[in-house]
C-alpha atoms as a PDB file:
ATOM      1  CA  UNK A   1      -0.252   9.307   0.568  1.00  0.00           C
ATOM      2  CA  UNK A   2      -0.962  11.349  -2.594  1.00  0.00           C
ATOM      3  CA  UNK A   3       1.739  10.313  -4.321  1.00  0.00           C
ATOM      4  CA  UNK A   4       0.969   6.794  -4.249  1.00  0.00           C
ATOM      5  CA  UNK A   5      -2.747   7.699  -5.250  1.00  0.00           C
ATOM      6  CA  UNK A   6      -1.199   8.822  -8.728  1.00  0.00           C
ATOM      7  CA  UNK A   7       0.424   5.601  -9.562  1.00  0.00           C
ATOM      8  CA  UNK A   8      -2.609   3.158 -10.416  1.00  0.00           C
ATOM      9  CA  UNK A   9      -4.725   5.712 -12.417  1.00  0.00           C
ATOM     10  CA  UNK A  10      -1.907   5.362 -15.022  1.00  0.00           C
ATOM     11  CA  UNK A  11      -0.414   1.652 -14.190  1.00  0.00           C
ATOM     12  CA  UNK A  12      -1.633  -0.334 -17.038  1.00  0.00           C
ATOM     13  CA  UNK A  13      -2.681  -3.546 -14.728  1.00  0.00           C
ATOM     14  CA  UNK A  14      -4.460  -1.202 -12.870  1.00  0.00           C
ATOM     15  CA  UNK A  15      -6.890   1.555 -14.454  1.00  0.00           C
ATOM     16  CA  UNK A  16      -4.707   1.554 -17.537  1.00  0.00           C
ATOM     17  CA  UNK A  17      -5.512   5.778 -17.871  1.00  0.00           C
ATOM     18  CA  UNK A  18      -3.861   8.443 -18.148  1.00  0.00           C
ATOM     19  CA  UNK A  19      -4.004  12.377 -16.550  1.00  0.00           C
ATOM     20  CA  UNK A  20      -5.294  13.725 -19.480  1.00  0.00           C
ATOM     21  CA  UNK A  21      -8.469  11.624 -19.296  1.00  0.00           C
ATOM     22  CA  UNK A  22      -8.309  12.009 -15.460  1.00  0.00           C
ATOM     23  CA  UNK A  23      -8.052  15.633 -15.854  1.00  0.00           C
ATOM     24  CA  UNK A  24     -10.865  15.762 -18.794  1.00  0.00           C
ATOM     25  CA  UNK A  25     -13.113  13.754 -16.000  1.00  0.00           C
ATOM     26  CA  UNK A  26     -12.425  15.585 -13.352  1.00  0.00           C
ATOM     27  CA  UNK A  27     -13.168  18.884 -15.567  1.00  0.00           C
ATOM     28  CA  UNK A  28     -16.527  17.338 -17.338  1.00  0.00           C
ATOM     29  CA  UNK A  29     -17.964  15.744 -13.910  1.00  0.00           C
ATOM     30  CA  UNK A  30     -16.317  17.699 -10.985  1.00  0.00           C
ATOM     31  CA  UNK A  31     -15.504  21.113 -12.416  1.00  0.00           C
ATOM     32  CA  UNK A  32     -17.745  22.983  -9.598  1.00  0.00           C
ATOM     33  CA  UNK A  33     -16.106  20.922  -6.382  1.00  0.00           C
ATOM     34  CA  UNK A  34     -12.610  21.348  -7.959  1.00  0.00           C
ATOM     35  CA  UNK A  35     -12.681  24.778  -8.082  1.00  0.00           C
ATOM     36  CA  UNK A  36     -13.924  25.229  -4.789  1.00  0.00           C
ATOM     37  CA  UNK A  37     -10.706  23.918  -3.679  1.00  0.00           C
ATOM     38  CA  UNK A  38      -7.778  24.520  -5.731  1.00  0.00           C
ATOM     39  CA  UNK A  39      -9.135  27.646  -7.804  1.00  0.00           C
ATOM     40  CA  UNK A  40     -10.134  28.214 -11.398  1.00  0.00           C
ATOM     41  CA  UNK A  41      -9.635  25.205 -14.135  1.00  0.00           C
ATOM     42  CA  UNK A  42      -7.771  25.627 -17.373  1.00  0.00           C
ATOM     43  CA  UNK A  43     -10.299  24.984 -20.348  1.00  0.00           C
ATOM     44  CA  UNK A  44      -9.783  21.752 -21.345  1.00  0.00           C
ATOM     45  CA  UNK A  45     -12.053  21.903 -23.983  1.00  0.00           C
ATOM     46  CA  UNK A  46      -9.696  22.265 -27.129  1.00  0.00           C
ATOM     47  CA  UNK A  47      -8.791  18.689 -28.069  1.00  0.00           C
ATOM     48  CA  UNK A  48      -6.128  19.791 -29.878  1.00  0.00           C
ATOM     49  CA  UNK A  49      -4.367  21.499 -26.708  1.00  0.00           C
ATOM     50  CA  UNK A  50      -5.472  19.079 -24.565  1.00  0.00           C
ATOM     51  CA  UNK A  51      -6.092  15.316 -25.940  1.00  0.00           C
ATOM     52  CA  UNK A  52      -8.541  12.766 -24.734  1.00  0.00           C
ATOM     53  CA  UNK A  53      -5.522  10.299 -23.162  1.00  0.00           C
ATOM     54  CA  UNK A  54      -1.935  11.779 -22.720  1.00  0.00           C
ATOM     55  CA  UNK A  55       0.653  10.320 -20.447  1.00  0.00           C
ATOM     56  CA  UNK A  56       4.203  10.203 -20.018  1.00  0.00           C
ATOM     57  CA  UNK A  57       5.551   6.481 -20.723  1.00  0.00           C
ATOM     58  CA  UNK A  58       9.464   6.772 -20.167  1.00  0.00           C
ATOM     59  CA  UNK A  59       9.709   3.056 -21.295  1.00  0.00           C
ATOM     60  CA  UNK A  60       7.771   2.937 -24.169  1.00  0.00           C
ATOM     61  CA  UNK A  61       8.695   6.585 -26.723  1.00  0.00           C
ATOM     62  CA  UNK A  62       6.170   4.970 -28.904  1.00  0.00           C
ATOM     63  CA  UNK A  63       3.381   4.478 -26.344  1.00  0.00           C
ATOM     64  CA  UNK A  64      -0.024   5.994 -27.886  1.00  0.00           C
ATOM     65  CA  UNK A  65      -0.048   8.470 -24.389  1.00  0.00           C
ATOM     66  CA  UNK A  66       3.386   9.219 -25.070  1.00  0.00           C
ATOM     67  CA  UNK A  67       2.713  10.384 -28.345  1.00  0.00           C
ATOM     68  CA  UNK A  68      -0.759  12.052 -27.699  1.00  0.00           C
ATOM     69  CA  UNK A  69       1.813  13.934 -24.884  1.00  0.00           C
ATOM     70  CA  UNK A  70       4.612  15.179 -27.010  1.00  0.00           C
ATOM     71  CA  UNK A  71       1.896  17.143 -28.674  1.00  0.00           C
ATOM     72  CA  UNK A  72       1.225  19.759 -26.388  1.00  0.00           C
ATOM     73  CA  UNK A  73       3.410  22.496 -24.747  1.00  0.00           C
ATOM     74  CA  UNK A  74       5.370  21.883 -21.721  1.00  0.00           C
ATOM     75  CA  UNK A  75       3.205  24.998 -20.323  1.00  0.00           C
ATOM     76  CA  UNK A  76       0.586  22.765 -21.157  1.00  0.00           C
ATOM     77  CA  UNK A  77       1.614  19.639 -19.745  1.00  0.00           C
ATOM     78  CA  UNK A  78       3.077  21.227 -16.925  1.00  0.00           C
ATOM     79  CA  UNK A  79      -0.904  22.405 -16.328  1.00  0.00           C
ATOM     80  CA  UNK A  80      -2.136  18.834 -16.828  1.00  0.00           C
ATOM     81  CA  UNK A  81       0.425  18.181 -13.972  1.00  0.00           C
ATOM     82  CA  UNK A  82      -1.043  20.165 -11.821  1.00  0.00           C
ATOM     83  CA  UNK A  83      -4.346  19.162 -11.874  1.00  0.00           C
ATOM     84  CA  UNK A  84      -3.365  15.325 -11.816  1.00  0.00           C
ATOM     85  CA  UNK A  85      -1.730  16.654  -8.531  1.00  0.00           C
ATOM     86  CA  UNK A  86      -4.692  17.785  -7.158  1.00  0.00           C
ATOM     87  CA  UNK A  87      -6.312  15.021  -7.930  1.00  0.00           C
ATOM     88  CA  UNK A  88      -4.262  13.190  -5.909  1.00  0.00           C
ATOM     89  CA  UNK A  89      -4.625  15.308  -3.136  1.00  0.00           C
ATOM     90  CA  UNK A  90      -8.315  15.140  -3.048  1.00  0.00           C
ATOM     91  CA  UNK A  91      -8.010  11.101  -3.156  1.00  0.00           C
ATOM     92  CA  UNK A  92      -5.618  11.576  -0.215  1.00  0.00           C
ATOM     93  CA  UNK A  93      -7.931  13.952   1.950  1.00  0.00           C
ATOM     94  CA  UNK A  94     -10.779  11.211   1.813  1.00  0.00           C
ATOM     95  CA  UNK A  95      -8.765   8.198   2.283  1.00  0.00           C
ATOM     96  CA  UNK A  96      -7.482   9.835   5.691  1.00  0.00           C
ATOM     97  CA  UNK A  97     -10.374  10.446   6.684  1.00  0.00           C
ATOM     98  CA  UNK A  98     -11.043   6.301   6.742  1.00  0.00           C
ATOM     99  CA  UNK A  99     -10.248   5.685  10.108  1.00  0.00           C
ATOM    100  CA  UNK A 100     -11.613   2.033  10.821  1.00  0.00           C
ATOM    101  CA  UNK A 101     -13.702   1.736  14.144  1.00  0.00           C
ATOM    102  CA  UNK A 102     -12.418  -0.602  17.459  1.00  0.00           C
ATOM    103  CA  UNK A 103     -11.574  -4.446  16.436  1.00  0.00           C
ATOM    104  CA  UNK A 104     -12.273  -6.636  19.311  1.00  0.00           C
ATOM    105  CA  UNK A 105      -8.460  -6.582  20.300  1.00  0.00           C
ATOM    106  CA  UNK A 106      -8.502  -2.932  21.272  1.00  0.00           C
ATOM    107  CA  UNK A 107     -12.150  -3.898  23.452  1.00  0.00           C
ATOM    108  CA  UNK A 108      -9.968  -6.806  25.164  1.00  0.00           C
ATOM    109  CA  UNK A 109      -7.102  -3.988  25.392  1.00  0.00           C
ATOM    110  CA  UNK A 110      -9.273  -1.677  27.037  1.00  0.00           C
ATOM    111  CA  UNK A 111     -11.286  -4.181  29.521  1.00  0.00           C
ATOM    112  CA  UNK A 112      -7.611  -5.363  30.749  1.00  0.00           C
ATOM    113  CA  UNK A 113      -6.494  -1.455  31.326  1.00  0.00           C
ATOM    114  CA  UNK A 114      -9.945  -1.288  33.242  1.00  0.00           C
ATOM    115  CA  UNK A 115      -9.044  -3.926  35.385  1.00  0.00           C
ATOM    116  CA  UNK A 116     -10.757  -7.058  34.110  1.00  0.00           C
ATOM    117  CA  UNK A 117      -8.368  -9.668  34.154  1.00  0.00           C
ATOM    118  CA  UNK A 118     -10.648 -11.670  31.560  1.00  0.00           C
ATOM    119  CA  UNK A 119     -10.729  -8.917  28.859  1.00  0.00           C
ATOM    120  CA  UNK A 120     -14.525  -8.443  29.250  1.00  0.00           C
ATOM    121  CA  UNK A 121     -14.971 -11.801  26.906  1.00  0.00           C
ATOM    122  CA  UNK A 122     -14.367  -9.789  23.724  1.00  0.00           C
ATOM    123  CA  UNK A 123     -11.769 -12.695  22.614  1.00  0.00           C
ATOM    124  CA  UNK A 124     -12.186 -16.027  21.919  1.00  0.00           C
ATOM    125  CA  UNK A 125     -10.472 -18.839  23.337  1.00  0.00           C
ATOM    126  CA  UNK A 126      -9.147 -19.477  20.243  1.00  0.00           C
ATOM    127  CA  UNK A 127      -8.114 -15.936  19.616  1.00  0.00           C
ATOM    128  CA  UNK A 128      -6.637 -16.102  23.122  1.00  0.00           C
ATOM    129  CA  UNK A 129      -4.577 -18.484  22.365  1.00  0.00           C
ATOM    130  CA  UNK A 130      -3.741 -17.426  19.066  1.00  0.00           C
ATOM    131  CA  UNK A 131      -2.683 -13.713  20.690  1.00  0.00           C
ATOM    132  CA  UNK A 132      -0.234 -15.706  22.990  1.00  0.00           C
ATOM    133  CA  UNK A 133       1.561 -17.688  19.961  1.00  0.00           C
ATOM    134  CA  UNK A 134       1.621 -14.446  17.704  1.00  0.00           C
ATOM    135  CA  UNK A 135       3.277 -12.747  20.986  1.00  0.00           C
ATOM    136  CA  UNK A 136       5.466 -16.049  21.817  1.00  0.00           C
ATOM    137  CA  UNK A 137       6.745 -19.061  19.902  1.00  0.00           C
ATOM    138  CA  UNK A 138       5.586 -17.813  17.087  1.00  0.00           C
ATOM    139  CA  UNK A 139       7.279 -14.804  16.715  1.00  0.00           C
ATOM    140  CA  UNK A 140       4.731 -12.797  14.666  1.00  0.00           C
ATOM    141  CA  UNK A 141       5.918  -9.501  16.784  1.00  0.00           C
ATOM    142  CA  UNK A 142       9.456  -9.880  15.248  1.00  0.00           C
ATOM    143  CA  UNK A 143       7.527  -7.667  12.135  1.00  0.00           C
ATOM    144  CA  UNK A 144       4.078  -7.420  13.414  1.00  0.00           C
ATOM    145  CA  UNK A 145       3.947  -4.725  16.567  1.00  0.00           C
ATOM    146  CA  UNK A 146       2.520  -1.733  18.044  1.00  0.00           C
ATOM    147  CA  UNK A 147      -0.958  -0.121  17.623  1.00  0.00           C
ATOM    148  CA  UNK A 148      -0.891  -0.588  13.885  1.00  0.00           C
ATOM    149  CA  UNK A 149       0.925  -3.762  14.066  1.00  0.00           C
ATOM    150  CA  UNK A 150       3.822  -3.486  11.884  1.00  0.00           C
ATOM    151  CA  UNK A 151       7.362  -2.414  11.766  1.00  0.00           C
ATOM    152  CA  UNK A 152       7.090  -0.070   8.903  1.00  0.00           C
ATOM    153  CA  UNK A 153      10.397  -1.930   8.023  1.00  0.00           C
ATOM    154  CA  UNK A 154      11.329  -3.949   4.705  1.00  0.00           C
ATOM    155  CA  UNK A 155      11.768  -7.854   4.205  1.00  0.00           C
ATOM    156  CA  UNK A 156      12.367 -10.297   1.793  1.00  0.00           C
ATOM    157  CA  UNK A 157      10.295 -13.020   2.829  1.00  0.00           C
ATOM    158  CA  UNK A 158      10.274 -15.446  -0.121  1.00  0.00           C
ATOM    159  CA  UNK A 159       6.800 -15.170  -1.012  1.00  0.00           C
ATOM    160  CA  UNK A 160       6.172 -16.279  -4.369  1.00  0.00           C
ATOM    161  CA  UNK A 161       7.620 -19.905  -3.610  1.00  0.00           C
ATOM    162  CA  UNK A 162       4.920 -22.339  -2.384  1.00  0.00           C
ATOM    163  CA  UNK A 163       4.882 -25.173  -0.764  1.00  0.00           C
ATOM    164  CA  UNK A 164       6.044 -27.140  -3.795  1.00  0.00           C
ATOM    165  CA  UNK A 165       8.871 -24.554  -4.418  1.00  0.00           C
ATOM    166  CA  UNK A 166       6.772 -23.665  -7.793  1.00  0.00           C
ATOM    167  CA  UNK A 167       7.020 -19.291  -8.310  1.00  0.00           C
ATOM    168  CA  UNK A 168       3.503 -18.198  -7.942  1.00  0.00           C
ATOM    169  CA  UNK A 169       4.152 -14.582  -8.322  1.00  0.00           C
ATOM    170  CA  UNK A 170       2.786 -13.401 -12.068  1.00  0.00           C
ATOM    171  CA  UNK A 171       4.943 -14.475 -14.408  1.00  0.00           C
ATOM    172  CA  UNK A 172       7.467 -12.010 -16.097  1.00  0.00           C
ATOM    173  CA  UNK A 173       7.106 -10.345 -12.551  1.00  0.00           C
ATOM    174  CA  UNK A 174      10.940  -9.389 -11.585  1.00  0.00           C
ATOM    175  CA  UNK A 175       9.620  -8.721  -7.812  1.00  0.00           C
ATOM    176  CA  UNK A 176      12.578  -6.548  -7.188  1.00  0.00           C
ATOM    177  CA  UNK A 177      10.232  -4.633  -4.756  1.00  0.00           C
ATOM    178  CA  UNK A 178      12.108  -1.812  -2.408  1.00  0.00           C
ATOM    179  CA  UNK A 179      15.194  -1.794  -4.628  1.00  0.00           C
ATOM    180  CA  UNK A 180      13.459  -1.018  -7.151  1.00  0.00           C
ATOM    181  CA  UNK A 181      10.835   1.068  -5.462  1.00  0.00           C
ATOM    182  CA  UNK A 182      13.301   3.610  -3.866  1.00  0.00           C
ATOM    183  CA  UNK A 183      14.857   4.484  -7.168  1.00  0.00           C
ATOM    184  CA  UNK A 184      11.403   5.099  -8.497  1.00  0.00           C
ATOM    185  CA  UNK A 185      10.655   7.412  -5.359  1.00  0.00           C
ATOM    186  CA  UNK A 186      13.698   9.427  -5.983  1.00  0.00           C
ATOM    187  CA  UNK A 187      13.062   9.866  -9.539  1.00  0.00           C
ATOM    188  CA  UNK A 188       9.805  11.049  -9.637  1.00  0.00           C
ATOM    189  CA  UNK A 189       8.771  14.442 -10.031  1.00  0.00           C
ATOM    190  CA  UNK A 190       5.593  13.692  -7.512  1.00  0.00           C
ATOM    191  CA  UNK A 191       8.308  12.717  -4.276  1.00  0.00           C
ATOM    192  CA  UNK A 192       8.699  14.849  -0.731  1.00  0.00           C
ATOM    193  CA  UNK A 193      11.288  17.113  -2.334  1.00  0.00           C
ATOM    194  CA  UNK A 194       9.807  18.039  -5.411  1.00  0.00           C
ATOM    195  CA  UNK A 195       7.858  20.909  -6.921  1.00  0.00           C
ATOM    196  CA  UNK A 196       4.394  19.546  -5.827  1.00  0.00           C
ATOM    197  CA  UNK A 197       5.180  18.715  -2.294  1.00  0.00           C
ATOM    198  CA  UNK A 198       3.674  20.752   0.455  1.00  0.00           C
ATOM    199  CA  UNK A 199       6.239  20.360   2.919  1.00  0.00           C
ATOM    200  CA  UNK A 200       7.217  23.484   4.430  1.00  0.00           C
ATOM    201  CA  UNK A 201      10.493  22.605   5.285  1.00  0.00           C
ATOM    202  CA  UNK A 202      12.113  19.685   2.648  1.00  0.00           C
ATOM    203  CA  UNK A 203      15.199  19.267   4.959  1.00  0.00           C
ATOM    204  CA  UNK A 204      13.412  18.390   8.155  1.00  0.00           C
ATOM    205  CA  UNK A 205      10.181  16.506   6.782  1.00  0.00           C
ATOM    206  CA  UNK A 206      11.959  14.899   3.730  1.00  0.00           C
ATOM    207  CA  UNK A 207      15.000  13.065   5.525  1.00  0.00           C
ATOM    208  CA  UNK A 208      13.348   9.888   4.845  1.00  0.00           C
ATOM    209  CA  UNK A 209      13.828  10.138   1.230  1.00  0.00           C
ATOM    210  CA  UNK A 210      16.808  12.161   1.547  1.00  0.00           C
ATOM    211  CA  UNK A 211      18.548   9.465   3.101  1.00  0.00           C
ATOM    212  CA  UNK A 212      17.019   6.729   1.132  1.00  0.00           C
ATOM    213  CA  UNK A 213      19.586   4.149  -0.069  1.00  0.00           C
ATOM    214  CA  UNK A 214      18.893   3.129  -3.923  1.00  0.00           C
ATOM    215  CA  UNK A 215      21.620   0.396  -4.017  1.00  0.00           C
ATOM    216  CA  UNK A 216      21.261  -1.063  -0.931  1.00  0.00           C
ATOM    217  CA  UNK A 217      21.422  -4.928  -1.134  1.00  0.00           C
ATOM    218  CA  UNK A 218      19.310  -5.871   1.388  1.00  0.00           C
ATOM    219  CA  UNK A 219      16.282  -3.935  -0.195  1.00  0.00           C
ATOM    220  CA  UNK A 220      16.279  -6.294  -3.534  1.00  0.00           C
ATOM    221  CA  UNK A 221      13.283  -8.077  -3.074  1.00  0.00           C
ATOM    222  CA  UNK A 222      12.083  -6.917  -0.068  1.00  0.00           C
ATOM    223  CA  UNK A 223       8.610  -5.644   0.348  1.00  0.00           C
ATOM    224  CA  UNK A 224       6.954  -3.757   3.092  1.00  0.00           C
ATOM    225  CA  UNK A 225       5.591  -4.933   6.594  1.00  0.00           C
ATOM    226  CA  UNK A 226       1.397  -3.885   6.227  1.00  0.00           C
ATOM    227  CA  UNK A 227      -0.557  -2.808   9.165  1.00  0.00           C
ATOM    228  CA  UNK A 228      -2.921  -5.956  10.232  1.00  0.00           C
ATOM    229  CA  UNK A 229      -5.495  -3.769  11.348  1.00  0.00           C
ATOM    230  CA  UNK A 230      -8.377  -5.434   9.645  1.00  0.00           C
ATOM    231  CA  UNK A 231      -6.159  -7.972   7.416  1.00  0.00           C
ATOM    232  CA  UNK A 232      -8.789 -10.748   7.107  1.00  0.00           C
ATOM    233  CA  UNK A 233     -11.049  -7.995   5.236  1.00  0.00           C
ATOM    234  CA  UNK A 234      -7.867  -8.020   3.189  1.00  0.00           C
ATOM    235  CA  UNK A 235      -7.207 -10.864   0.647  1.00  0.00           C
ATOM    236  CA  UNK A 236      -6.072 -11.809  -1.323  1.00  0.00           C
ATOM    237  CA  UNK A 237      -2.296 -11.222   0.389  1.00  0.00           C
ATOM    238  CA  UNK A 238       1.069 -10.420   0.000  1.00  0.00           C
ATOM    239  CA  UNK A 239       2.339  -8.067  -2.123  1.00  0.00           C
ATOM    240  CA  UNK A 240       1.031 -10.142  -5.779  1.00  0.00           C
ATOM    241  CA  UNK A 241      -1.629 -11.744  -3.979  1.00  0.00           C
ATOM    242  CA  UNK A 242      -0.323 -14.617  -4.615  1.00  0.00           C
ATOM    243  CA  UNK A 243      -1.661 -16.365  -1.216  1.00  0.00           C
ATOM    244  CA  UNK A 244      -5.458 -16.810  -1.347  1.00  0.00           C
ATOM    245  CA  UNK A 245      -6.499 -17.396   2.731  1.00  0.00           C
ATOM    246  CA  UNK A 246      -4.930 -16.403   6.153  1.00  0.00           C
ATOM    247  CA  UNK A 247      -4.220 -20.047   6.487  1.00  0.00           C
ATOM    248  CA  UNK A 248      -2.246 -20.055   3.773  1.00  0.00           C
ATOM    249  CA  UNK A 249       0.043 -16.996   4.774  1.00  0.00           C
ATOM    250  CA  UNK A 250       0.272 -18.944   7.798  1.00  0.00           C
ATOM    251  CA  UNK A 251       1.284 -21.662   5.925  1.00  0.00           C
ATOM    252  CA  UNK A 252       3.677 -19.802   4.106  1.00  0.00           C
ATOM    253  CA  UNK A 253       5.386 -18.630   7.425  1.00  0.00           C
ATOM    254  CA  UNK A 254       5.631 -22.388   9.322  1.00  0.00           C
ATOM    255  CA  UNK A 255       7.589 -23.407   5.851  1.00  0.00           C
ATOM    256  CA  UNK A 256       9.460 -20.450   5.178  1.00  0.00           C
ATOM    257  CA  UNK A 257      12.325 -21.636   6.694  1.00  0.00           C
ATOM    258  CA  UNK A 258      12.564 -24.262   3.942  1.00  0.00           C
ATOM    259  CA  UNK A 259      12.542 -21.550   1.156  1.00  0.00           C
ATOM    260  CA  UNK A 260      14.597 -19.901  -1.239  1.00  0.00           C
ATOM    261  CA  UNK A 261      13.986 -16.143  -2.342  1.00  0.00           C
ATOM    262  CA  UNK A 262      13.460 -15.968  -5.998  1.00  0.00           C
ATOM    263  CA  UNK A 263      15.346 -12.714  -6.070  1.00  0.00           C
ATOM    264  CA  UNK A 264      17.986 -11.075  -2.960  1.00  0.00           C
ATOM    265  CA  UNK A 265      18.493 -12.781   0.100  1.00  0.00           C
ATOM    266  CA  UNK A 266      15.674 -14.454   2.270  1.00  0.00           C
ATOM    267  CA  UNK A 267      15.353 -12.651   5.693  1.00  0.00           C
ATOM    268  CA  UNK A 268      17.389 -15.117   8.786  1.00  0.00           C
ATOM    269  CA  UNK A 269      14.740 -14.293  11.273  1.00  0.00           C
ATOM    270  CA  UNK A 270      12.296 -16.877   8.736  1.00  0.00           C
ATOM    271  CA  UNK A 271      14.504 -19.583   9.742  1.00  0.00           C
ATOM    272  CA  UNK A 272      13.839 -19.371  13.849  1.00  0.00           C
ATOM    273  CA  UNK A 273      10.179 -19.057  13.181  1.00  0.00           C
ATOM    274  CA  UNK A 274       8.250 -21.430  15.119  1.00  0.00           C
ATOM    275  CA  UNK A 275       4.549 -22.153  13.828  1.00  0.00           C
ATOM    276  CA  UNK A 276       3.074 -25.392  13.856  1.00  0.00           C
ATOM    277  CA  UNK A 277       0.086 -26.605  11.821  1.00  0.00           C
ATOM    278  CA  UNK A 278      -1.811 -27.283  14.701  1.00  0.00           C
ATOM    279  CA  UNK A 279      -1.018 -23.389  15.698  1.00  0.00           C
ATOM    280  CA  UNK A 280      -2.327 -22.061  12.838  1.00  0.00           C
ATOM    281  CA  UNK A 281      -6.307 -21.578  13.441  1.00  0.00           C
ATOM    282  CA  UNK A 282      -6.046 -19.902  16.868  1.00  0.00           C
ATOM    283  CA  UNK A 283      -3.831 -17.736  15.260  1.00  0.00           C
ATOM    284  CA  UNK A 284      -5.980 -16.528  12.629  1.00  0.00           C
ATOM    285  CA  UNK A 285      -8.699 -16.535  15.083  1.00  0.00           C
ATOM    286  CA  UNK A 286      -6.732 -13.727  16.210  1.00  0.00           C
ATOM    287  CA  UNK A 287      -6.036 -12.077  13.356  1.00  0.00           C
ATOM    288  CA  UNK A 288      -9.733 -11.834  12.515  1.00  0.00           C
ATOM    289  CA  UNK A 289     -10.120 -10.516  15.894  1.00  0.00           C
ATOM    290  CA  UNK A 290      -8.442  -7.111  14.454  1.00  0.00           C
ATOM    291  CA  UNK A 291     -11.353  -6.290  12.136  1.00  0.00           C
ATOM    292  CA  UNK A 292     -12.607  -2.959  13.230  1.00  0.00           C
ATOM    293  CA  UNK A 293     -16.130  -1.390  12.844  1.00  0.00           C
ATOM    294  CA  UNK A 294     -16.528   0.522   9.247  1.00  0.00           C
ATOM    295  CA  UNK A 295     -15.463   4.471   9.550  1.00  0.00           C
ATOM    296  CA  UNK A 296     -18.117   7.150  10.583  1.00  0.00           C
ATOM    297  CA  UNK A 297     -20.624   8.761   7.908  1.00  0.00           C
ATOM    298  CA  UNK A 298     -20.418   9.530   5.850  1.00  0.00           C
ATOM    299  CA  UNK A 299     -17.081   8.545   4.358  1.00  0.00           C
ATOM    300  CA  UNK A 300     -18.015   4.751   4.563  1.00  0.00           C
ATOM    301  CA  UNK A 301     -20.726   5.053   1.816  1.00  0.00           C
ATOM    302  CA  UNK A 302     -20.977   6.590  -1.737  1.00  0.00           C
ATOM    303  CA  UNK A 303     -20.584  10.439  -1.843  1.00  0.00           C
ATOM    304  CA  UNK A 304     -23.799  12.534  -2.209  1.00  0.00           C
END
């Protein structure tokens, strides 16, 4: 979970910063709270040490950060490091701590376990019936399953071709997604093996990575199955958000079998999907019946 915090302070379609001016804020605003927590901060004070924006940029030598980087020592980056870890850390101690509230499926869930055949009315018809097509003919479990709803697997789903077989993914976007994500994982200094983990033993806790296949042919262009725990709170969806509404992911799903994958292999399973137009609003009557209540105080508001 850390790891992944680090990536959009210094993607430039994201934040577009850098962990020099991440550490420099963190220092200037946050000095007292870091310290309680991971010990004593460098002085950052001396531009000249430690410049305003600094980054690696392995793609770009010439890259302002990059150069504003090669400036310092590696003792010095290698501090910089650190603290952008910690960072990270802190971002992933709060976000686990955002544990969304009962959705009206787990009520129905828990009425049925009591013994109420009706579910104690906390569905609608139309999420009824949309709960026995996302079970049934539609096939929504094939991917979508257990209390978090998803597979934690990979897919290639052809999701940037709509209905008009027009790419709507951004353009220049390669959307090479796991094949490309797994080599990134292995390379990077921030993974389950490396210097910053926390794991106390790599071998047992790391095997997912371990194991991880970079060149595996199946992985180009697949993306991962998300939770649906509170997806209509989500859009806009899929992995570019290049779908707008539920309906039209739903859409997406009772055409797929007429699509091509702009990169790798489209899944088979797409092809057996069954999902009607007329299907379509009961079943997102059901998906909306997995919004939860907002996390206990005080995480769910601003900090104090």
């Amino acid at each position: 979970v850390w790891m992944q915090a680090l990536a959009p302070i210094e993607h430039p379609l994201e934040h577009g910063s850098s962990r020099l001016e991440a550490a420099h804020v963190v220092y200037k605003h946050h000095r007292g709270a870091y310290e309680k927590v991971f010990g004593a901060m460098p002085n950052l004070d001396d531009k000249k040490r430690f410049p305003s924006q600094g980054r690696p940029v392995a793609d770009d030598p010439n890259h302002p950060h990059q150069l504003a980087w090669n400036t310092m020592t590696t003792e010095d980056q290698q501090t910089v490091n650190k603290l952008f870890v910690h960072l990270a850390k802190a971002i992933a101690a709060y976000e686990r701590k955002l544990q969304p509230g009962k959705a009206p499926l787990d009520r129905f869930v828990d009425s049925l376990r009591a013994g109420d055949d009706s579910g104690g009315g906390h569905l609608s018809q139309a999420a009824m019936r949309g709960l026995k097509e996302f079970v049934g003919q539609a096939n929504c479990v094939f991917c979508h399953f257990g209390p978090r709803l998803t597979n934690d697997g990979f897919h290639n789903i052809a999701s940037c071709i709509d209905h008009d077989g027009n790419n709507i993914c951004p353009k220049g976007s390669k959307d090479l997604g796991r094949i490309q994500g797994a080599k990134d994982v292995i390379q990077s200094d921030y993974n389950c093996v490396g210097d910053y983990s926390d794991s106390a033993n790599k071998k047992l806790d790391c095997q997912a990575l371990i194991y991880l296949k970079q060149n595996e042919g199946a992985a180009v262009g697949s993306f991962k199955t998300p939770s649906l725990r509170n997806v209509a709170e989500t859009g806009p969806f899929m992995h570019a958000g290049q779908f707008a509404t539920l309906d039209v992911v739903l859409e997406h799903y009772g055409e797929a079998k007429q699509k091509q994958a702009t990169v790798g292999i489209k899944e088979n399973f797409l092809d057996s999907l069954k999902l009607a137009k007329e299907q379509r609003p009961d079943i997102e009557a059901f998906l909306r019946s997995l919004t939860g209540s907002l996390p206990a105080a005080p995480w769910s508001g601003p900090p104090s």
